[in-house]
N, C-alpha and C. Protein backbone atom coordinates (compact mmCIF):
# COMPACT_ATOMS: atom_id res chain seq x y z
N UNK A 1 108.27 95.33 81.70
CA UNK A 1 107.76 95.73 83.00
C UNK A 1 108.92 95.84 83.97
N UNK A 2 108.97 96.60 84.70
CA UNK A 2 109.65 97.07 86.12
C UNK A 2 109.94 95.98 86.50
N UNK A 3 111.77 95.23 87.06
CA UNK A 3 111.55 94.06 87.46
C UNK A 3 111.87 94.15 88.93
N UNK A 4 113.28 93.75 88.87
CA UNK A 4 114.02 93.64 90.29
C UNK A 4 114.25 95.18 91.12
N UNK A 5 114.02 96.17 90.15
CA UNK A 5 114.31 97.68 90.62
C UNK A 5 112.84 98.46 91.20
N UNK A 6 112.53 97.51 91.91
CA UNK A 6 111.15 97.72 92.57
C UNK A 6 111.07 97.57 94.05
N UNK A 7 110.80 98.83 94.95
CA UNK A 7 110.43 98.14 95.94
C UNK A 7 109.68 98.67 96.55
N UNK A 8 108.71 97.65 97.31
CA UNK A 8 107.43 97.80 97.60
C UNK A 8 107.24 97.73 99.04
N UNK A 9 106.02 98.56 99.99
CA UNK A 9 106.40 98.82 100.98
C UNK A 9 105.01 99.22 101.39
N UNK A 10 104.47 98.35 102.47
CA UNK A 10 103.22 98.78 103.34
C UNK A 10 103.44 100.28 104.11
N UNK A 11 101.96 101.05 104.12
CA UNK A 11 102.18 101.94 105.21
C UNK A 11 101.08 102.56 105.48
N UNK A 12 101.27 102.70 106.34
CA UNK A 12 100.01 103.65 107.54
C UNK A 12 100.04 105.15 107.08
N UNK A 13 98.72 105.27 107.52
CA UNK A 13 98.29 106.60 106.60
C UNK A 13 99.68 108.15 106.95
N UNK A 14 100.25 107.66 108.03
CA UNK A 14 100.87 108.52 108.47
C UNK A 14 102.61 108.55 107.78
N UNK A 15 102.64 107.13 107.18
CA UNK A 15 103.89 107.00 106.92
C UNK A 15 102.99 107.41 105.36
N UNK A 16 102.09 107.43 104.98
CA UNK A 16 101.63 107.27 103.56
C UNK A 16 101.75 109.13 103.12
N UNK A 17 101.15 109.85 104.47
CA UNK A 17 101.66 111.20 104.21
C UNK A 17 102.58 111.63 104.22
N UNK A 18 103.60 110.70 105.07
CA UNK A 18 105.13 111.33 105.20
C UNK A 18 105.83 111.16 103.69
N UNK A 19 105.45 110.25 103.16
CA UNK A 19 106.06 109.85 101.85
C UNK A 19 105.47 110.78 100.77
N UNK A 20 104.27 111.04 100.78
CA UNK A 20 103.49 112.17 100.11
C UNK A 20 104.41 113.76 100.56
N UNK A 21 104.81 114.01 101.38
CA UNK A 21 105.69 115.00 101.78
C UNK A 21 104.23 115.98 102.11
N UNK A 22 103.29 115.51 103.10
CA UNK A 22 102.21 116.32 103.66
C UNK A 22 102.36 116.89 104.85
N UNK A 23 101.85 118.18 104.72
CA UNK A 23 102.19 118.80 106.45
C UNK A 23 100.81 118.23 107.00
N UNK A 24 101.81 117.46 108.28
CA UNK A 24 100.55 117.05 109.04
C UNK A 24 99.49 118.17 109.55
N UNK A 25 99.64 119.32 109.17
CA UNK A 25 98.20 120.10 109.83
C UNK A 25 97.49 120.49 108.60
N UNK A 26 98.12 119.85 107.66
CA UNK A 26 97.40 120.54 106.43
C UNK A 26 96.48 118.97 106.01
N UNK A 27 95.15 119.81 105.56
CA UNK A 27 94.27 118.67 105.22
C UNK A 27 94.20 118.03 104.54
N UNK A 28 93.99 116.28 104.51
CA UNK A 28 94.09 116.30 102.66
C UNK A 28 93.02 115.96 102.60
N UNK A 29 92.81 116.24 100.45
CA UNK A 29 91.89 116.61 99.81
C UNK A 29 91.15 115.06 99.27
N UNK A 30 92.11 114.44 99.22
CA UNK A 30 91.58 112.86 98.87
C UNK A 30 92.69 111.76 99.47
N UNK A 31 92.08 110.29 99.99
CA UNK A 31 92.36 109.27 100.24
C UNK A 31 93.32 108.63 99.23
N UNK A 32 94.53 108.86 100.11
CA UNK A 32 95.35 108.18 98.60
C UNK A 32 96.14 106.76 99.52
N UNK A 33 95.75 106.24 98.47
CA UNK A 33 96.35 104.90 98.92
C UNK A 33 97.36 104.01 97.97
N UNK A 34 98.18 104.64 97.31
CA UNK A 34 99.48 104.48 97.18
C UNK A 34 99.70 105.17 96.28
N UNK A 35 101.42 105.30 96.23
CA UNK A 35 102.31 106.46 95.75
C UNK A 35 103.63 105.68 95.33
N UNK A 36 103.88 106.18 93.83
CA UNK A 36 105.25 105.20 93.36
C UNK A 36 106.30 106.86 93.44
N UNK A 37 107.05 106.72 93.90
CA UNK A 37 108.35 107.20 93.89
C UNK A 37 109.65 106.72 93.07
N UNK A 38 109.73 107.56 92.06
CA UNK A 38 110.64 107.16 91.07
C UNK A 38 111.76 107.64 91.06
N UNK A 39 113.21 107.73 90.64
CA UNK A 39 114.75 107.64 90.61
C UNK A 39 115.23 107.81 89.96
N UNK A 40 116.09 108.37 88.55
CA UNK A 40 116.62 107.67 87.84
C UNK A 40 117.94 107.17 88.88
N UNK A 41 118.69 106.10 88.12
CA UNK A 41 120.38 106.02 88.49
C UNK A 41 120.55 105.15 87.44
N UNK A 42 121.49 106.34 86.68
CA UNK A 42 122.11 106.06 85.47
C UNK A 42 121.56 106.26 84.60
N UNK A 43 121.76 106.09 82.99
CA UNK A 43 121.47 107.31 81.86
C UNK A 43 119.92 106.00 82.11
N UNK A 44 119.62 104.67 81.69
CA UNK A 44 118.60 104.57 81.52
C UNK A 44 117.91 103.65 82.35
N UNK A 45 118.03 103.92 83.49
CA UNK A 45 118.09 102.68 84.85
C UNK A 45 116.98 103.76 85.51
N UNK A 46 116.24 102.88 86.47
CA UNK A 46 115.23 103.32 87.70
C UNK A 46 114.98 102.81 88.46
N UNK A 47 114.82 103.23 89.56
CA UNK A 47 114.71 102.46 90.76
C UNK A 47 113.64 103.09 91.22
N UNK A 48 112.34 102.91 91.74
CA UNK A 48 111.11 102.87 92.18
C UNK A 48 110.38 101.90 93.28
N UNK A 49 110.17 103.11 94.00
CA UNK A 49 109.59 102.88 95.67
C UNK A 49 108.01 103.10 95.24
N UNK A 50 107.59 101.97 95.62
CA UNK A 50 106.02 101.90 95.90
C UNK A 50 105.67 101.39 96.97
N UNK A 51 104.55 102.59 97.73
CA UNK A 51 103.96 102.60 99.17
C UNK A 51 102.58 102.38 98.98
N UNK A 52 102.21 101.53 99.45
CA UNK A 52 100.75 101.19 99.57
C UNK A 52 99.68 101.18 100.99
N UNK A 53 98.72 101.72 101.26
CA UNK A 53 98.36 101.72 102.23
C UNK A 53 97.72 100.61 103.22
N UNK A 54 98.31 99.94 104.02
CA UNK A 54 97.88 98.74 105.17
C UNK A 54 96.42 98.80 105.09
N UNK A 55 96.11 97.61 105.37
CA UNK A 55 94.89 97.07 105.63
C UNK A 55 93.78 97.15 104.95
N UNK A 56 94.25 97.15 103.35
CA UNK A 56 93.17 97.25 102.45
C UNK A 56 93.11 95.77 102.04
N UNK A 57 91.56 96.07 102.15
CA UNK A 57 91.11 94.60 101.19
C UNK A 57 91.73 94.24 100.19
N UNK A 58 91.70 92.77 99.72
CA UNK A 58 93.01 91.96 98.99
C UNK A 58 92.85 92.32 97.58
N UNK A 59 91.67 92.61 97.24
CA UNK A 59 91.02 93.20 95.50
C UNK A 59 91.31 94.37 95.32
N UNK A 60 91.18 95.54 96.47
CA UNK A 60 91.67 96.70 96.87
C UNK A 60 93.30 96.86 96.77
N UNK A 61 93.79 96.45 97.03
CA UNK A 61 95.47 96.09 97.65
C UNK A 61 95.70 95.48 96.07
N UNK A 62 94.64 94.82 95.43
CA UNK A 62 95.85 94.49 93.87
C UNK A 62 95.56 95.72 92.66
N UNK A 63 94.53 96.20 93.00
CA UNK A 63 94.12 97.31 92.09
C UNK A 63 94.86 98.40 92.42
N UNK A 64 95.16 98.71 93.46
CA UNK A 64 96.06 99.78 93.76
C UNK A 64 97.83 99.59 93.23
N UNK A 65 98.28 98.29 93.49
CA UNK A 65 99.51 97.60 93.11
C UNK A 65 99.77 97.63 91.55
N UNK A 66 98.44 97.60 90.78
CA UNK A 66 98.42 97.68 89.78
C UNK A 66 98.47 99.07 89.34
N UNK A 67 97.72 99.61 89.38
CA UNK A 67 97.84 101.06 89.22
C UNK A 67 99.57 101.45 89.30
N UNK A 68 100.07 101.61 90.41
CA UNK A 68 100.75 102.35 90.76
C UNK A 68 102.04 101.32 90.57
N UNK A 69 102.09 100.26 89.87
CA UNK A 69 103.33 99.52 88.67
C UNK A 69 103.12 99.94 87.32
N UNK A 70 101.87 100.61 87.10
CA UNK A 70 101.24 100.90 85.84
C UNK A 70 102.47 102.68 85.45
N UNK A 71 102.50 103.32 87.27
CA UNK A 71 103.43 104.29 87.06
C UNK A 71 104.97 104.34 86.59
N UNK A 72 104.88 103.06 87.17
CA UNK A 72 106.90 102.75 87.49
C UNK A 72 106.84 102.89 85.79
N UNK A 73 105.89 101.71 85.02
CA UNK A 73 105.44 101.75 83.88
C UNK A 73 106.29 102.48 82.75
N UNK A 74 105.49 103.50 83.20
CA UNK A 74 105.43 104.67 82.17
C UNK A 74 106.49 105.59 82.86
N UNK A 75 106.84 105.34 83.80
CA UNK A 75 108.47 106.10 84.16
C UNK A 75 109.62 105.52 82.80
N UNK A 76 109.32 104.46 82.74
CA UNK A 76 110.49 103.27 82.03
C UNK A 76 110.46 103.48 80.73
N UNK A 77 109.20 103.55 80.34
CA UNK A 77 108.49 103.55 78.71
C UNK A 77 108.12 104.97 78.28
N UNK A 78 107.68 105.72 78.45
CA UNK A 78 106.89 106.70 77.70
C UNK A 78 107.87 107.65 77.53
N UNK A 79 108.14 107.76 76.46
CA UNK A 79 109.55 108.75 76.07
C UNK A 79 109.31 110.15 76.79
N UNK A 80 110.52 110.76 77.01
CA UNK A 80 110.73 112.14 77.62
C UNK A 80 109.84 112.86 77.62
N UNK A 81 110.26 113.25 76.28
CA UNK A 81 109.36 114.63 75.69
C UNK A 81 107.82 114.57 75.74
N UNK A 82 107.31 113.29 76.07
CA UNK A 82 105.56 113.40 75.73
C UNK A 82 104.60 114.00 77.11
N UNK A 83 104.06 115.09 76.71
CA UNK A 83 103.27 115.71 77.49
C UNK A 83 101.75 114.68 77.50
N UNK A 84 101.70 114.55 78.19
CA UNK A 84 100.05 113.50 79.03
C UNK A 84 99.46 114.22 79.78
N UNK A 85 98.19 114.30 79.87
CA UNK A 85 97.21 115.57 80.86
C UNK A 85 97.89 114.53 82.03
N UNK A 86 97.72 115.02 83.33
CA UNK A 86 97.94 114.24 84.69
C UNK A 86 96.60 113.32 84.57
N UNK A 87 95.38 113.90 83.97
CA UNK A 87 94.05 112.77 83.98
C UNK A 87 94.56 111.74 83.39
N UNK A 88 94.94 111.91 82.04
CA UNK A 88 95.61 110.81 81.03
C UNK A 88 96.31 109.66 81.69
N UNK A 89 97.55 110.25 82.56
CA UNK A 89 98.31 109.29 83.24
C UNK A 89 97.56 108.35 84.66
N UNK A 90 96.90 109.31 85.24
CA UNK A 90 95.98 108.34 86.48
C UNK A 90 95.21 107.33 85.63
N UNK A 91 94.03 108.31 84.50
CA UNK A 91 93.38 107.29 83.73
C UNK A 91 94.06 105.83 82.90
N UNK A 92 94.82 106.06 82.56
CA UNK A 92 96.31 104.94 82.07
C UNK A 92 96.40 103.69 83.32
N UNK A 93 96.67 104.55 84.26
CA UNK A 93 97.20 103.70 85.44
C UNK A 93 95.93 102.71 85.81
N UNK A 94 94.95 103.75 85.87
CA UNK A 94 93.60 103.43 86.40
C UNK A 94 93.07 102.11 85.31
N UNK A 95 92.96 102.17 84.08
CA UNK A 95 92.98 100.82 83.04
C UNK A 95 93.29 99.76 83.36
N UNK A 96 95.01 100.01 83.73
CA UNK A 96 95.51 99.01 83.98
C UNK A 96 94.74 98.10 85.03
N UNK A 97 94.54 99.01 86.02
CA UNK A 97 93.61 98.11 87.21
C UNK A 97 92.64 97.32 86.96
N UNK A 98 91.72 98.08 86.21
CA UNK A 98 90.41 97.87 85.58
C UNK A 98 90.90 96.61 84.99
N UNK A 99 91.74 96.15 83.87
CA UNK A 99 92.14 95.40 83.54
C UNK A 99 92.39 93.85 84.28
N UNK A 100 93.16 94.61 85.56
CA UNK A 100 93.51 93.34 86.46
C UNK A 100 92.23 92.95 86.70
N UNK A 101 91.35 93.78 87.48
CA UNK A 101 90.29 93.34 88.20
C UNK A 101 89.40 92.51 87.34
N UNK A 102 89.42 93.11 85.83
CA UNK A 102 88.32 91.81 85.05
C UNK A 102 88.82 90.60 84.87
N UNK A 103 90.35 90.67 84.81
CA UNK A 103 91.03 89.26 84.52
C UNK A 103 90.68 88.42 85.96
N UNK A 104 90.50 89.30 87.07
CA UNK A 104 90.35 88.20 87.89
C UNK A 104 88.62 88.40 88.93
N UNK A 105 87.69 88.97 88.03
CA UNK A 105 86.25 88.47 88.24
C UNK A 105 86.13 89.45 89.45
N UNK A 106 86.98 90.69 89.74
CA UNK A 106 86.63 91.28 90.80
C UNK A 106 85.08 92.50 90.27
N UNK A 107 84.43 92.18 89.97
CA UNK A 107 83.11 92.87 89.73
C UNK A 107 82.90 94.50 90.71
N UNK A 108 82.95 94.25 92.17
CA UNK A 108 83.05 95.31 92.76
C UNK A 108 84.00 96.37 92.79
N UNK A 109 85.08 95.60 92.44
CA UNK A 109 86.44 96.49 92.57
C UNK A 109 86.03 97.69 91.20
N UNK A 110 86.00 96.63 90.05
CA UNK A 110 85.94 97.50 88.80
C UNK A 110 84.51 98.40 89.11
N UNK A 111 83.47 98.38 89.82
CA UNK A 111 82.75 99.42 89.72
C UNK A 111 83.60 100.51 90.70
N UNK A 112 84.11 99.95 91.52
CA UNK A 112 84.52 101.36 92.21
C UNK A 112 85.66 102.22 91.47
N UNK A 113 85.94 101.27 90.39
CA UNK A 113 87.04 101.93 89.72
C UNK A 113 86.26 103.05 88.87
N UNK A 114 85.20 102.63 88.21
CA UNK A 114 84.37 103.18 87.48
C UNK A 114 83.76 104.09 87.86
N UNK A 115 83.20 104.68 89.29
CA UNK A 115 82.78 105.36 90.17
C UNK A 115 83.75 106.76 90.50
N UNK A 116 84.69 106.12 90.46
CA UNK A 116 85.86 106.93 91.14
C UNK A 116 86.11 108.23 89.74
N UNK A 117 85.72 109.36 90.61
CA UNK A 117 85.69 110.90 89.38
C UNK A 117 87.57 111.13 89.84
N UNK A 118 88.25 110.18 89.94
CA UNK A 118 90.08 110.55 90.11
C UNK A 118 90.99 111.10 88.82
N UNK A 119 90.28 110.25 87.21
CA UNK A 119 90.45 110.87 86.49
C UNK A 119 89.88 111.53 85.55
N UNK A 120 89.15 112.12 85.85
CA UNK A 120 87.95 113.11 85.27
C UNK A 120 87.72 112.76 83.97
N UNK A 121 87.32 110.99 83.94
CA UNK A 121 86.38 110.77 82.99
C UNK A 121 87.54 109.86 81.84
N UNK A 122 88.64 110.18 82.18
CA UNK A 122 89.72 109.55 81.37
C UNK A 122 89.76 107.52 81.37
N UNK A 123 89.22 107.26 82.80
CA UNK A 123 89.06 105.62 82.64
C UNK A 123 88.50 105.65 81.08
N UNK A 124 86.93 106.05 81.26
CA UNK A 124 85.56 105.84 80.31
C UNK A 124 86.39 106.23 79.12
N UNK A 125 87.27 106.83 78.92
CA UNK A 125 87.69 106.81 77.34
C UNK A 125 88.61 105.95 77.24
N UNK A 126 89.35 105.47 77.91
CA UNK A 126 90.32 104.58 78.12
C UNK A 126 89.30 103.01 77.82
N UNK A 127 88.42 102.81 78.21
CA UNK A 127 87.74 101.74 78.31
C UNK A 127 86.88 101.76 77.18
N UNK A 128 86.42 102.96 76.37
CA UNK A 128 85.43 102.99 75.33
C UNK A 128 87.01 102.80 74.07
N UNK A 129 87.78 103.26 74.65
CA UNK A 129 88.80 103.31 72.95
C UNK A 129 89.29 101.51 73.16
N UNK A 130 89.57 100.89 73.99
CA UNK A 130 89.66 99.51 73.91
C UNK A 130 88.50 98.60 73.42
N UNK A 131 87.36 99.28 73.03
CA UNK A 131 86.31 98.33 72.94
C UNK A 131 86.56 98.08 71.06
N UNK A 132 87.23 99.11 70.78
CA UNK A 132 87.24 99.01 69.23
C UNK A 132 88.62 99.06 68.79
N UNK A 133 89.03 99.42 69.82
CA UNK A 133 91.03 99.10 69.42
C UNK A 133 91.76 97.88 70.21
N UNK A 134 92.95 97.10 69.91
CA UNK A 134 93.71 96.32 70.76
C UNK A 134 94.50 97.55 71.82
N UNK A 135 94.56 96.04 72.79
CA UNK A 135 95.23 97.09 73.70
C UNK A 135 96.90 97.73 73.93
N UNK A 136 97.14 96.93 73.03
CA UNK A 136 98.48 97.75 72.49
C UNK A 136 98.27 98.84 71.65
N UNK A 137 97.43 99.17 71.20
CA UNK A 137 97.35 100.40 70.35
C UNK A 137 97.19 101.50 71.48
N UNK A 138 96.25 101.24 72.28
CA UNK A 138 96.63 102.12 73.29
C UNK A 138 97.91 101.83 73.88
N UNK A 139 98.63 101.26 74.54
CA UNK A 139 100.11 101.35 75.03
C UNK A 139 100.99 101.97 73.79
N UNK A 140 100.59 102.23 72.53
CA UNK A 140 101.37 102.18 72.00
C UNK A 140 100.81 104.17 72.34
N UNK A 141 99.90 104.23 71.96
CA UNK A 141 99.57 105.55 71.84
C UNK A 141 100.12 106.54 73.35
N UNK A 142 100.30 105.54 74.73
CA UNK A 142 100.16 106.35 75.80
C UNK A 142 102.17 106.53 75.51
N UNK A 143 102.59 105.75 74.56
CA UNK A 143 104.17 105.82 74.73
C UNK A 143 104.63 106.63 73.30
N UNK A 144 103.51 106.98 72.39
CA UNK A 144 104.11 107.49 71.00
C UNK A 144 103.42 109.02 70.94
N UNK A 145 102.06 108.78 71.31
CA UNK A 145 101.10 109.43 70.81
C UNK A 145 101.14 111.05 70.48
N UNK A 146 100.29 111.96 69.77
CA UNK A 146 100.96 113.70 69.57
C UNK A 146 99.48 114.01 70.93
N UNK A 147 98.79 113.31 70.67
CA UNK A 147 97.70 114.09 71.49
C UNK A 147 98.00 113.54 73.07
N UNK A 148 97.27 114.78 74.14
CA UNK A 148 97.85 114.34 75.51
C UNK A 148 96.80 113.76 76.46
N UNK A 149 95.35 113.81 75.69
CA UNK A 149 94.56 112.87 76.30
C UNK A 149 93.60 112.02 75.59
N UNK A 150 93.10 111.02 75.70
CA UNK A 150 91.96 110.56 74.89
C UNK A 150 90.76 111.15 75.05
N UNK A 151 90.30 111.65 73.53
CA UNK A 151 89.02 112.45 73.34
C UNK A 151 87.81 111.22 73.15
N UNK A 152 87.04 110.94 74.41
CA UNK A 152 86.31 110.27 75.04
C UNK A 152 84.92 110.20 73.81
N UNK A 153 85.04 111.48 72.56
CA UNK A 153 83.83 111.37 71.75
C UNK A 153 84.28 110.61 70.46
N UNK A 154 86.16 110.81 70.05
CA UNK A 154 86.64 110.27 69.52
C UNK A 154 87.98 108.45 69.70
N UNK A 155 87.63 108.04 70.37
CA UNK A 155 88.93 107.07 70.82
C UNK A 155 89.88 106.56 69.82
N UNK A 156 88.64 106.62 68.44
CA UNK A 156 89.98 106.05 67.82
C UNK A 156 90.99 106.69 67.18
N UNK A 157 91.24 108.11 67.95
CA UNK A 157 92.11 108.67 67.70
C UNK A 157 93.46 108.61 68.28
N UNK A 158 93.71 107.63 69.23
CA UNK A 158 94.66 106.66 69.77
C UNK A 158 95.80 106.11 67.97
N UNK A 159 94.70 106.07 67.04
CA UNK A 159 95.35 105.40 66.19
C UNK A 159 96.33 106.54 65.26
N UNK A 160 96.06 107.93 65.54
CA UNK A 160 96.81 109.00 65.11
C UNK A 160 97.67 109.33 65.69
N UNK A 161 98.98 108.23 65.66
CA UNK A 161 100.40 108.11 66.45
C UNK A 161 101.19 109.14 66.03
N UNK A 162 101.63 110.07 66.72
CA UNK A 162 102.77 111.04 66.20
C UNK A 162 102.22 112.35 65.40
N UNK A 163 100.35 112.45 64.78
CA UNK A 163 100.28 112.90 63.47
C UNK A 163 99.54 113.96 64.47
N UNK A 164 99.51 115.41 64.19
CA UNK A 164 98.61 116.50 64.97
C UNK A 164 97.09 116.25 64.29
N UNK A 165 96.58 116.57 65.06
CA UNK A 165 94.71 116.61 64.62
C UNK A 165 95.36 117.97 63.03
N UNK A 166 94.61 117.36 62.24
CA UNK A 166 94.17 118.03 60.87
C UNK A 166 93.39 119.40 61.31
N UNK A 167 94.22 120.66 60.88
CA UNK A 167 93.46 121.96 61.46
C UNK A 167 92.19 122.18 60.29
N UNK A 168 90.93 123.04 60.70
CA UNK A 168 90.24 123.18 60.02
C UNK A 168 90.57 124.02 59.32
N UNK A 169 89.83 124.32 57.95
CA UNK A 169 90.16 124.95 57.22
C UNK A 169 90.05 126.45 57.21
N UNK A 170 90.52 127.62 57.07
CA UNK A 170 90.62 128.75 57.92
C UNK A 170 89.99 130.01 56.92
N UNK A 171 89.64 129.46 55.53
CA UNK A 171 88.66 130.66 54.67
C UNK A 171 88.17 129.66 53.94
N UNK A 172 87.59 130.28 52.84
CA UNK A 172 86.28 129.72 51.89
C UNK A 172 86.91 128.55 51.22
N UNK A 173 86.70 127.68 50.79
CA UNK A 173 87.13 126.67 50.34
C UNK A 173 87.20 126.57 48.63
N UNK A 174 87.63 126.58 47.76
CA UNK A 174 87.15 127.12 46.30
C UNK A 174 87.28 125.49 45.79
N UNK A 175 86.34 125.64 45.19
CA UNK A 175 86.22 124.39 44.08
C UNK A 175 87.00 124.12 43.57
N UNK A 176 87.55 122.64 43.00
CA UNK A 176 89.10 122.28 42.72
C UNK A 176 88.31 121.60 41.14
């Protein structure tokens, strides 16, 4: 995990857009309440700014913290080359929260996590593929994996590290 090359930083919705790089006359589309800003310096070093938005409730304020260390995360870990839908990566981040919040009995938090259409459905596969896999198999999958999102009908396809989905077969099949 991200240690000392972290830094973290309250802010008002206005410093929260300035950091978002939003034109103040332009509208935004959703409530975002924090944003990790990442760096490299040096071939395998990072330095990461995380802004969180003031005056959120304390269950609110760790689910978001979580999330968005969940980014620095996967700045650090998830090799170069791996393409992740953007759902994949919020939904990832979004786990992680989910995660915090059950470890610490926040009941409301995790429904709003659950509520929240941010990653179009990617929590619910994220949360259905842990019910039958460890959760390193997913970390392992969000840092190895060939596929770029979890197929929410299939999860345990988390466990097909590196291997492409098996194409169907493309004429008649002849008896062997």
């Amino acid at each position: 995990m991200p240690d000392g090359n972290i830094k973290l930083a309250l802010a008002d919705r206005a410093q929260m857009d300035q950091a978002r790089k939003v034109d103040p006359g332009h509208s935004r589309s959703s409530v975002v309440m924090g944003l990790t800003d990442t760096r490299p310096v040096g071939a395998d070093a990072f330095e990461h700014s995380i802004f969180v938005l003031d005056h959120l409730p304390p269950a609110r304020f760790a689910a978001v913290c979580a999330h968005e260390y969940g980014h620095a995360w996967m700045q650090e870990n998830v090799r170069r080359f791996r393409k992740l839908s953007p759902n994949s990566v919020e939904g990832f981040c979004e786990w992680l929260a989910y995660k915090v919040m059950t470890e610490r009995g926040e009941e409301v938090e995790k429904n709003m996590i659950l509520a929240n259409r941010y990653t179009r459905g990617q929590i619910d596969a994220f949360i259905k593929a842990e019910e039958n896999l460890r959760s390193w198999d997913i970390i392992k999958w969000i840092k190895e994996g060939s596929d770029n999102r979890i197929d929410s009908n299939d999860p345990s396809r988390v466990l097909a590290l590196g291997r492409p989905r098996p194409a169907a077969p493309s004429g008649p099949i002849s008896p062997v």
